[in-house]
C-alpha atoms as a PDB file:
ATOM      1  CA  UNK A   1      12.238-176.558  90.181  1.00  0.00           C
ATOM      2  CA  UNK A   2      10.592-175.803  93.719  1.00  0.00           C
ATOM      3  CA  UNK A   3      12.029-176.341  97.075  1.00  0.00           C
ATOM      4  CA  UNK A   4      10.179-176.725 100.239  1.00  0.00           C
ATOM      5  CA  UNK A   5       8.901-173.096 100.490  1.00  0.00           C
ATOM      6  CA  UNK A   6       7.426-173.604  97.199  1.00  0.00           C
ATOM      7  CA  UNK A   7      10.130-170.955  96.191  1.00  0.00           C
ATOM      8  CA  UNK A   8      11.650-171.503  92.006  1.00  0.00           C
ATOM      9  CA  UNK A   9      15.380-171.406  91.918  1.00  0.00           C
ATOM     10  CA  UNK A  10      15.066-167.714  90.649  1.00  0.00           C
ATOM     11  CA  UNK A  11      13.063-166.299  93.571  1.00  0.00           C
ATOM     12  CA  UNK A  12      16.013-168.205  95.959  1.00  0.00           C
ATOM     13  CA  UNK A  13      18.410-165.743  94.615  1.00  0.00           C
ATOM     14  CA  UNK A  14      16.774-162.810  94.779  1.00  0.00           C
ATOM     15  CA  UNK A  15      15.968-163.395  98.128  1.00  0.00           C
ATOM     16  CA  UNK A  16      19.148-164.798  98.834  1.00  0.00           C
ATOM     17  CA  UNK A  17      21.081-161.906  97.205  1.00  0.00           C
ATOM     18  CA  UNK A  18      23.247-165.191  95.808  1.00  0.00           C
ATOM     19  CA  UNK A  19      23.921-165.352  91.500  1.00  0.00           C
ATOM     20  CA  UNK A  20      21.074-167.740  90.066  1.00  0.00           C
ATOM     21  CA  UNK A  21      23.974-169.944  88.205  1.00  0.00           C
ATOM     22  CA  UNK A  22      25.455-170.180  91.869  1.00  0.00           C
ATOM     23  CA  UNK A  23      22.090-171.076  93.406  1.00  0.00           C
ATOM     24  CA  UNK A  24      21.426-173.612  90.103  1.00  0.00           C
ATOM     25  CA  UNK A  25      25.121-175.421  90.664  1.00  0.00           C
ATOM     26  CA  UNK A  26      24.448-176.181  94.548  1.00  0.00           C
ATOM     27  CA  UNK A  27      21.601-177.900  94.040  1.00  0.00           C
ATOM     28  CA  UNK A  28      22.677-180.253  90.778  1.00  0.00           C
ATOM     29  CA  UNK A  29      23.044-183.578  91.417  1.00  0.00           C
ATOM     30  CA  UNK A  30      25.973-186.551  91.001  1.00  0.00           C
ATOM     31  CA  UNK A  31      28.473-183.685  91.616  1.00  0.00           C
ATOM     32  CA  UNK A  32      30.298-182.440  94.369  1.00  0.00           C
ATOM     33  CA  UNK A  33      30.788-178.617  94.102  1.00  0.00           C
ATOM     34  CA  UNK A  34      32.778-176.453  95.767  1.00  0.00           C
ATOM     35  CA  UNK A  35      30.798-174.072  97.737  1.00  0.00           C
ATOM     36  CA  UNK A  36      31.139-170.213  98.426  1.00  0.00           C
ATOM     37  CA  UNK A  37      29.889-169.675 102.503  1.00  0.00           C
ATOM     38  CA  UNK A  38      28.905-166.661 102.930  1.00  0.00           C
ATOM     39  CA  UNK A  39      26.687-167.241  99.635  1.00  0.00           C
ATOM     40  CA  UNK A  40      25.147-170.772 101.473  1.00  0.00           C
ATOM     41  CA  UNK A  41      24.540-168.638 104.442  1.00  0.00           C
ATOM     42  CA  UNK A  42      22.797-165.632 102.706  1.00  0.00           C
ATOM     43  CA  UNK A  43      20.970-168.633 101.085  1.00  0.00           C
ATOM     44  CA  UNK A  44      20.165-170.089 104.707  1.00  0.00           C
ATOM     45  CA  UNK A  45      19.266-166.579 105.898  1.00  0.00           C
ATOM     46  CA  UNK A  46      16.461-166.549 103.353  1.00  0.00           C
ATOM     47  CA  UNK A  47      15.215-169.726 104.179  1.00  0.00           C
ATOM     48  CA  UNK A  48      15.839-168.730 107.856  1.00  0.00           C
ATOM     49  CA  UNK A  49      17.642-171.981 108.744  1.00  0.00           C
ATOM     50  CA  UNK A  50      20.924-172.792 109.762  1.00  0.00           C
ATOM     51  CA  UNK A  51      23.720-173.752 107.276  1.00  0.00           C
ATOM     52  CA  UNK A  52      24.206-177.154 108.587  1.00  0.00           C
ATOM     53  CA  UNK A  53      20.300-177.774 107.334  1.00  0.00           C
ATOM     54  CA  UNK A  54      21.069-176.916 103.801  1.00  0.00           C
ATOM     55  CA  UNK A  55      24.754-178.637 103.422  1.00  0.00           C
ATOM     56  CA  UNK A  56      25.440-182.115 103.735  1.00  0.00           C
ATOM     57  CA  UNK A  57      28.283-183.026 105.589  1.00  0.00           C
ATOM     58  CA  UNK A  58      30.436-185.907 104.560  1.00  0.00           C
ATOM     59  CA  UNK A  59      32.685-187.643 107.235  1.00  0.00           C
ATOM     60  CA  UNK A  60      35.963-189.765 106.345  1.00  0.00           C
END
């Protein structure tokens, strides 16, 4: 699987300093995870963008 940057999950966590299974159970689908943020943001820092581009924020 490739993102945008053309980067595999694998090279996001090695960039990202963030566990591959971490990396591999934020982006599954028809779940809602739990998230660790300071691992999102090391993941944002290697896509240099801000947090609130990678996470999707639900509203009530």
């Amino acid at each position: 699987m490739q993102g945008q940057k053309g980067w595999t999950l694998k090279q996001v966590a090695d960039r990202s300093g963030v566990n591959y299974n971490t990396v591999r159970s934020y982006v599954q689908r028809d779940t809602l995870n739990t998230v660790d943020l300071s691992a999102v943001y090391k993941i944002a820092r290697a896509f240099d963008v801000t947090m609130e581009d990678l996470v999707e924020v639900l509203e009530d």
